[in-house]
C-alpha atoms as a PDB file:
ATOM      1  CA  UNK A   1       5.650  11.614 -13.046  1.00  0.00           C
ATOM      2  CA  UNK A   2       6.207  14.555 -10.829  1.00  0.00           C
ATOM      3  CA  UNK A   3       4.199  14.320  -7.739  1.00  0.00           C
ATOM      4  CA  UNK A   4       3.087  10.457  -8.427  1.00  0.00           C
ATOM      5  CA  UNK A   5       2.927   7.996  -5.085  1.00  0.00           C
ATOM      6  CA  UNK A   6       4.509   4.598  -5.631  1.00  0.00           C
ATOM      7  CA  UNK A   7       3.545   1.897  -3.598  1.00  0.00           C
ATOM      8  CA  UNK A   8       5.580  -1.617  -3.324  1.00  0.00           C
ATOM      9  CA  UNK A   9       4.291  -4.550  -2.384  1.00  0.00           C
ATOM     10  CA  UNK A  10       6.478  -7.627  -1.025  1.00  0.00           C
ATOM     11  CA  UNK A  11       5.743 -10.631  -3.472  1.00  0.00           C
ATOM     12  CA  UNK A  12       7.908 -13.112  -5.236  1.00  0.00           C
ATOM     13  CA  UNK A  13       5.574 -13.172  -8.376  1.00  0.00           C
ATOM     14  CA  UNK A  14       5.762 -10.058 -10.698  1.00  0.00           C
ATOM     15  CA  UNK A  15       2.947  -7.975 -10.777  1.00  0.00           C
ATOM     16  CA  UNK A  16       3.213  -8.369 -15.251  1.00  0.00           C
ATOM     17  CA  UNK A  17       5.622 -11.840 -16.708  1.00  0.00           C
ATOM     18  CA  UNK A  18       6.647  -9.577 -19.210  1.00  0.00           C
ATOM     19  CA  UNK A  19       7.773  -7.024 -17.034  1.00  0.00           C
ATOM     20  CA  UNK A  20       8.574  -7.818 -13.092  1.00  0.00           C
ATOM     21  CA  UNK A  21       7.695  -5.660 -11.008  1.00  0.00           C
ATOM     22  CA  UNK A  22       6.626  -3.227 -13.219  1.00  0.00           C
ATOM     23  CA  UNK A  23       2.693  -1.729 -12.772  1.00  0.00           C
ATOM     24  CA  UNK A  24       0.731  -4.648 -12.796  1.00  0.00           C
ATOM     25  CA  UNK A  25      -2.237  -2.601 -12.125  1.00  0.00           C
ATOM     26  CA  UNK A  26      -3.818   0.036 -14.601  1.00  0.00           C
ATOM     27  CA  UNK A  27      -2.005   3.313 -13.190  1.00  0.00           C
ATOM     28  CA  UNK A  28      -4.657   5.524 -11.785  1.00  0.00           C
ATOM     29  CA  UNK A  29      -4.144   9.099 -13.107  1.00  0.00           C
ATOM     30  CA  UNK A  30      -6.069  12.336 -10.530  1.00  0.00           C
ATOM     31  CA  UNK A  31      -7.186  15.246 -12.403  1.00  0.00           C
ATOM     32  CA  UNK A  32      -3.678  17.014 -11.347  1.00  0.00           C
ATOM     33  CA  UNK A  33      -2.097  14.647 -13.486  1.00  0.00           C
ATOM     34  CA  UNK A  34      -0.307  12.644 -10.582  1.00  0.00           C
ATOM     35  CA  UNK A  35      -1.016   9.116 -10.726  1.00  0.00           C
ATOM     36  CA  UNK A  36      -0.209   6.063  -8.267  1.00  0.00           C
ATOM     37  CA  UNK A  37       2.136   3.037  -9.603  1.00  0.00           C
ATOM     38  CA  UNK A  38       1.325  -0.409  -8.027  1.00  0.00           C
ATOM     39  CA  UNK A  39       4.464  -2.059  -8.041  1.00  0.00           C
ATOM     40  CA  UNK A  40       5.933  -5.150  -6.514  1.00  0.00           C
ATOM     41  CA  UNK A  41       9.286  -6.677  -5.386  1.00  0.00           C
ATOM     42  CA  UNK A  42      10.464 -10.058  -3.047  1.00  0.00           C
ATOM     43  CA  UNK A  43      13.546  -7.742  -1.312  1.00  0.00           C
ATOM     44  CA  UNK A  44      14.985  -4.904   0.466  1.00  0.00           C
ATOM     45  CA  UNK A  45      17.229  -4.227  -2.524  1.00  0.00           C
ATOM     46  CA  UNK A  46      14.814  -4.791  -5.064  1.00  0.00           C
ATOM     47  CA  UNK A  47      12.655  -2.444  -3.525  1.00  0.00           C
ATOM     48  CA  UNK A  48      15.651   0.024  -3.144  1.00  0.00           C
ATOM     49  CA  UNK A  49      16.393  -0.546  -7.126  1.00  0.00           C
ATOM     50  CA  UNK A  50      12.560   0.247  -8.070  1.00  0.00           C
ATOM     51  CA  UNK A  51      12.234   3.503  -5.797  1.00  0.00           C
ATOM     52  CA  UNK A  52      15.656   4.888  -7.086  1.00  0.00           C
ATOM     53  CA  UNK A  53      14.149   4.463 -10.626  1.00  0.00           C
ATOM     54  CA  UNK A  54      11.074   5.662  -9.662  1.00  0.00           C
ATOM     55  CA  UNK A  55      12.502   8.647  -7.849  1.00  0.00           C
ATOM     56  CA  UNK A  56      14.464   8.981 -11.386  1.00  0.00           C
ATOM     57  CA  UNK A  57      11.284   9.834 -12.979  1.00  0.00           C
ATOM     58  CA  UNK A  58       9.915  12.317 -10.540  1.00  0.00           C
ATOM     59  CA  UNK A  59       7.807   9.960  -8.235  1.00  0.00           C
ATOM     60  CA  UNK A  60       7.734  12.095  -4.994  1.00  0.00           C
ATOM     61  CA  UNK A  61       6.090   9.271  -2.515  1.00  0.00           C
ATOM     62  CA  UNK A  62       7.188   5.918  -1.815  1.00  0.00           C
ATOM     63  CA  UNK A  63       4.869   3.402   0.365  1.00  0.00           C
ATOM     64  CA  UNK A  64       5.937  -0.165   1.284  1.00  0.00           C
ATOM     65  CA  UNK A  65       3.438  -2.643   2.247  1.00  0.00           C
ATOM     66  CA  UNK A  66       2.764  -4.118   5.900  1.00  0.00           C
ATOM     67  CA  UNK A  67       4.847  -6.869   4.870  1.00  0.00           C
ATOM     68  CA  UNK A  68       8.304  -5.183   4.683  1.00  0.00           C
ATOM     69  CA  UNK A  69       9.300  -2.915   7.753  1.00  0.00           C
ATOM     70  CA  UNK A  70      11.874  -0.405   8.716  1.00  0.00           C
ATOM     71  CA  UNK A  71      14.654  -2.743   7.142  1.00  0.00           C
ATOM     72  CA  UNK A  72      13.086  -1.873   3.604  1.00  0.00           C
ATOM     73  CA  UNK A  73      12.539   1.528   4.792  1.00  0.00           C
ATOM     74  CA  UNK A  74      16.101   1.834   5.621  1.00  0.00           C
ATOM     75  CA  UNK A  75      17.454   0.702   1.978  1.00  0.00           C
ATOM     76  CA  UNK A  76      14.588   2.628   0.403  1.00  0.00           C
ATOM     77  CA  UNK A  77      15.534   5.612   2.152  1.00  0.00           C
ATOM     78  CA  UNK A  78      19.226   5.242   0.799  1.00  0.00           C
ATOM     79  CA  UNK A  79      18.323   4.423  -2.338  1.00  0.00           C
ATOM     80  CA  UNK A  80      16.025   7.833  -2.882  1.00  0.00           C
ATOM     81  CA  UNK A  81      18.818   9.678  -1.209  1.00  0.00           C
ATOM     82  CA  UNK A  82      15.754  12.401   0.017  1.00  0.00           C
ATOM     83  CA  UNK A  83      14.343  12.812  -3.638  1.00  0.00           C
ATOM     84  CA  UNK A  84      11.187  11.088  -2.492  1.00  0.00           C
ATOM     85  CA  UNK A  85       9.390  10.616   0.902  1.00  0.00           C
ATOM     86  CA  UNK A  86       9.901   6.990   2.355  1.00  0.00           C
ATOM     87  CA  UNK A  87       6.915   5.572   4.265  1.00  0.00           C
ATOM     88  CA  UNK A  88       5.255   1.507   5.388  1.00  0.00           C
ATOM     89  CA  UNK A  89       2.520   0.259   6.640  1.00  0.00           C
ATOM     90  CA  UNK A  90       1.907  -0.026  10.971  1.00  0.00           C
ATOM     91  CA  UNK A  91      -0.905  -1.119  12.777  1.00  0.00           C
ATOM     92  CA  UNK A  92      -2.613   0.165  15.796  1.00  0.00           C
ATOM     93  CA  UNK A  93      -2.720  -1.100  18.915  1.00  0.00           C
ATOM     94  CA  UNK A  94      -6.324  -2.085  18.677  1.00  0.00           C
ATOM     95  CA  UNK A  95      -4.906  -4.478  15.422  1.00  0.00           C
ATOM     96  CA  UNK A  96      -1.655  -6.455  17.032  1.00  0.00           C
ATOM     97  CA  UNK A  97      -3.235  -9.951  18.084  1.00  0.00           C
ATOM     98  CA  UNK A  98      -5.265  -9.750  14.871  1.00  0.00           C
ATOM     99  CA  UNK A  99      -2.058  -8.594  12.529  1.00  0.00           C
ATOM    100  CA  UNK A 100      -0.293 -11.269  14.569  1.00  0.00           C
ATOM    101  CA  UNK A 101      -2.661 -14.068  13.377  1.00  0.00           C
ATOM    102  CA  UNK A 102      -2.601 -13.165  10.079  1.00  0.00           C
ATOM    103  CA  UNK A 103       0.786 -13.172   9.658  1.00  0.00           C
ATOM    104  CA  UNK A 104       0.774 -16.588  10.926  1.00  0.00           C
ATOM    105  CA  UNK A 105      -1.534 -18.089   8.344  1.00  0.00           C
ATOM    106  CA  UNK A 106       0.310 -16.473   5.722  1.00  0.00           C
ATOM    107  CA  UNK A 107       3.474 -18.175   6.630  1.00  0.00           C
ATOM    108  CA  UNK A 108       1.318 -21.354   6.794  1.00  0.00           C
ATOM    109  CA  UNK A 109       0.499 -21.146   3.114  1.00  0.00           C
ATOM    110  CA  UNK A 110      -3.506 -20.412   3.515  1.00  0.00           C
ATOM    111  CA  UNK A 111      -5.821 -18.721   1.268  1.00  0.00           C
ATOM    112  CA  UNK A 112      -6.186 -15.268   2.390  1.00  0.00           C
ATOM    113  CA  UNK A 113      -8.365 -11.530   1.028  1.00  0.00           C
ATOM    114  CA  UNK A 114      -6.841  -8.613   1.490  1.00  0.00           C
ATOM    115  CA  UNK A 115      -8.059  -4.920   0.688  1.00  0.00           C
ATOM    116  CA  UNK A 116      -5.698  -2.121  -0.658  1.00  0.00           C
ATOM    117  CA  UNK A 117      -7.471   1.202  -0.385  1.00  0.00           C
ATOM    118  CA  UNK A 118      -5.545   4.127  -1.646  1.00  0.00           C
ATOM    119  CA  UNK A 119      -5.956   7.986  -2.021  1.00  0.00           C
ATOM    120  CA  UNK A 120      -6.326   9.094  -5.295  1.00  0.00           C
ATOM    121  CA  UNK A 121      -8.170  12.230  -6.537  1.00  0.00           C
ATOM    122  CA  UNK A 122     -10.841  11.620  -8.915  1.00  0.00           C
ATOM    123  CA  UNK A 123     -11.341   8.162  -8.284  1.00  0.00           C
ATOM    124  CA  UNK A 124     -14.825   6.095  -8.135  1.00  0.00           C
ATOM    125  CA  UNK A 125     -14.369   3.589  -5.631  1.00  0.00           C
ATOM    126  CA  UNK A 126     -17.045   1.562  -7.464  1.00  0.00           C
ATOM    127  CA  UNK A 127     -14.849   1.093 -10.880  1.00  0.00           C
ATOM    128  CA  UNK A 128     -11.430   1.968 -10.231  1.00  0.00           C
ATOM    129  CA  UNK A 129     -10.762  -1.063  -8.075  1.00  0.00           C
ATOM    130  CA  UNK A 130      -8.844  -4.565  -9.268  1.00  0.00           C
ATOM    131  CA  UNK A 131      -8.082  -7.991  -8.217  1.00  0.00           C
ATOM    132  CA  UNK A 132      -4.600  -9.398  -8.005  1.00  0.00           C
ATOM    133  CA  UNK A 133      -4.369 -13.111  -7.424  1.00  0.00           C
ATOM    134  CA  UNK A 134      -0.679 -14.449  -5.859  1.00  0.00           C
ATOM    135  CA  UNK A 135      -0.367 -17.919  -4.758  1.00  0.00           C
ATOM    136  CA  UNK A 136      -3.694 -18.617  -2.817  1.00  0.00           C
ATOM    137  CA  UNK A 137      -4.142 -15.615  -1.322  1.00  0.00           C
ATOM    138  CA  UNK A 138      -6.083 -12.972  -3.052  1.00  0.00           C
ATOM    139  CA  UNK A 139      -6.146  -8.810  -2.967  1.00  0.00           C
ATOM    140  CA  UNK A 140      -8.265  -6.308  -4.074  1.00  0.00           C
ATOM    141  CA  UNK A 141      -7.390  -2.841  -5.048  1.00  0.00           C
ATOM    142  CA  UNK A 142      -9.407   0.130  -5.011  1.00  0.00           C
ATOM    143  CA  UNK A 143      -8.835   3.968  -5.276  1.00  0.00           C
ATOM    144  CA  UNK A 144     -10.926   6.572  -3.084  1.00  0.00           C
ATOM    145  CA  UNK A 145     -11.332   9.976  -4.192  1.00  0.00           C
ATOM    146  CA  UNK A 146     -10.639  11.192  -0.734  1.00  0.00           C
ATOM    147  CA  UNK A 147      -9.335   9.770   2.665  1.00  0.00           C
ATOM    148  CA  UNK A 148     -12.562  10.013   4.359  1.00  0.00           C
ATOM    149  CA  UNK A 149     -14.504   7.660   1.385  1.00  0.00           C
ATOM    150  CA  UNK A 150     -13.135   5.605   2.192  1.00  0.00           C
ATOM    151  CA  UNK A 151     -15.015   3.819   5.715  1.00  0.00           C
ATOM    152  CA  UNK A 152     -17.964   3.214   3.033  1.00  0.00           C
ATOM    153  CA  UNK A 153     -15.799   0.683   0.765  1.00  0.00           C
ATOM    154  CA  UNK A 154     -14.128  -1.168   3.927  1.00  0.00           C
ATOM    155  CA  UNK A 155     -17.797  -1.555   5.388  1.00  0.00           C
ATOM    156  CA  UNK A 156     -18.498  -2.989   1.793  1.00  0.00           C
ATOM    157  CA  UNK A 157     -15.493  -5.982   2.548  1.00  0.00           C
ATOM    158  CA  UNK A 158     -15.830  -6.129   6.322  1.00  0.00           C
ATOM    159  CA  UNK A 159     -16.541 -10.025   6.138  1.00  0.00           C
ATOM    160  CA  UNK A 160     -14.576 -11.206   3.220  1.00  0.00           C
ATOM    161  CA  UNK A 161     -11.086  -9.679   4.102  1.00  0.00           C
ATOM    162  CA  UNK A 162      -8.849 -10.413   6.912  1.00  0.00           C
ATOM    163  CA  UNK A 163      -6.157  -7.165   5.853  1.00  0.00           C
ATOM    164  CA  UNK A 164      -6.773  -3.723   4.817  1.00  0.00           C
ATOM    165  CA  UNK A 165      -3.953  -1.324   4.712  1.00  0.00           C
ATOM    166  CA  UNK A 166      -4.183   2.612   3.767  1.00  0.00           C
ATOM    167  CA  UNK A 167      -1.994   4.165   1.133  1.00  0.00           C
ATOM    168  CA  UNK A 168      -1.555   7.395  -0.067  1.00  0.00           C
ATOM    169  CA  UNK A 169      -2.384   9.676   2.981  1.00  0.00           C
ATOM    170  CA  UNK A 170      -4.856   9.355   5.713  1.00  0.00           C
ATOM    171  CA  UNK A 171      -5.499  11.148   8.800  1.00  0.00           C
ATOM    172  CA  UNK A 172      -6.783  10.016  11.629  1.00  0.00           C
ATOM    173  CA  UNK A 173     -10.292  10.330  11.914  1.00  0.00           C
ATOM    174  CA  UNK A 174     -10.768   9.117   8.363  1.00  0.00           C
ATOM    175  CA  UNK A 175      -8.526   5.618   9.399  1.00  0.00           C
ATOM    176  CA  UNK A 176     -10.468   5.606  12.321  1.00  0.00           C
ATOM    177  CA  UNK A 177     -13.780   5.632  10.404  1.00  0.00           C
ATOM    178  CA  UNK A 178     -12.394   2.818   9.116  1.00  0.00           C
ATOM    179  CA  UNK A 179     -11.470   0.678  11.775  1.00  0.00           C
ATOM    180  CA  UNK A 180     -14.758   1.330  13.512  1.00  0.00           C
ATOM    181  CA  UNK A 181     -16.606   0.574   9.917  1.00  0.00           C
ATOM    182  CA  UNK A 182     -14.838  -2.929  10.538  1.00  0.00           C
ATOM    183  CA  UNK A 183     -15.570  -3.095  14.167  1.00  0.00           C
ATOM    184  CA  UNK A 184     -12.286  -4.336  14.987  1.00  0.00           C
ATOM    185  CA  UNK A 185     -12.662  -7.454  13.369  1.00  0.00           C
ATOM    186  CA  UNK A 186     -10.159  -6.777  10.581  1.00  0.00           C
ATOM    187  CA  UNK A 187      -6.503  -5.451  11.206  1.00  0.00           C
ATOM    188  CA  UNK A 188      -6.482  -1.896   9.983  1.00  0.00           C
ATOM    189  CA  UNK A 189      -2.382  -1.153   8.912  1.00  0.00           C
ATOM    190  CA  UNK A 190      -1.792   2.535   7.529  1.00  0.00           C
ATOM    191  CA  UNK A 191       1.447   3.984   5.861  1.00  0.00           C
ATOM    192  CA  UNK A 192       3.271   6.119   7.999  1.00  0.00           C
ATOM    193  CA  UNK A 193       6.060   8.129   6.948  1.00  0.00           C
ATOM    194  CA  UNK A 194       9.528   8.483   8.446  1.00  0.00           C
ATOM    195  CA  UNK A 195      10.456  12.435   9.435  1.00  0.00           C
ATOM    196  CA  UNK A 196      13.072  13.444   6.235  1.00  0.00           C
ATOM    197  CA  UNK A 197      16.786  12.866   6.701  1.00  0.00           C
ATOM    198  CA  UNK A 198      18.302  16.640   8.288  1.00  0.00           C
ATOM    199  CA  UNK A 199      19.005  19.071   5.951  1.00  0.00           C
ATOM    200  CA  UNK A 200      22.924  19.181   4.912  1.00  0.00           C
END
């Protein structure tokens, strides 16, 4: 598992009954052998418990969804104890009001589409992408080979999404190409990381 990203998700259900939180996604592999774990958890601390164990087993990145927040980062951070980089999801300024409103009609119980786009080496956008129902809302999944593929696949869901976050490193001009591929229409969230803990 050395140099493999994992990225939690905030949600109640497990991503696999037979195993919470465990990869309920097929675990994308690059051809450098690192591969990205979709995991979920419903708390700080069960976040925390998952990273530690992933950090355990060699994981070296660590990416919590839009949903959690520096509070998860916090515990995540402490939990790794600097074995593993710690980043979440923000949005722009150009995504607040939108972010804002979604946020609100989650809490409200509607039927929502997110997209998950992450970096992963190898990848075809076109079959290495899956859907994960929870509750009513619904989210798809799909790996780009490389940051900048990956304005083509949000231009793809620009009307049938109301999300997208960014995983697994993305610089700017390639989130950019992104947003603009949207037109501003959909809140664009990417993973930032926090600067490591100082050294001693």
């Amino acid at each position: 598992m050395a140099g493999d990203t994992a990225i939690i998700f905030r949600s109640e259900e497990p991503g696999d009954p037979g195993d919470p939180g465990r990869d309920p996604a097929p675990v994308r592999t690059g051809p450098d052998g690192a591969a990205t774990h979709i995991l979920t958890a419903p708390t700080p601390a069960a976040a925390a418990a998952l990273a530690a164990e992933y950090a355990d087993r060699g994981t070296t990145t660590v990416e919590l969804c839009g949903a959690t927040g520096y509070p998860w980062v916090a515990e995540v951070e402490a939990a790794v104890r600097g074995r593993a980089r710690v980043g979440t999801v923000l949005y722009g300024f150009e995504s607040l009001i939108d972010v804002a409103r979604y946020k609100e009609r989650a809490i409200a119980g509607e039927a929502l589409r997110d997209l998950f786009l992450y970096v992963q080496p190898g990848a075809d956008p076109a079959k290495d992408r899956f859907v994960r129902t929870a509750g009513p809302s619904t989210s798809t999944y799909v790996a780009v080979p490389e940051a900048s593929a990956g304005a083509a696949v949000a231009a793809e869901f620009a009307d049938s999404v109301q999300l997208i976050e960014l995983y697994g490193g993305w610089d700017g001009p390639s989130a950019a190409a992104v947003i603009r591929a949207v037109d501003e229409r959909v809140p664009v969230g990417v993973a930032v990381h926090s600067a490591p803990p100082p050294a001693g």
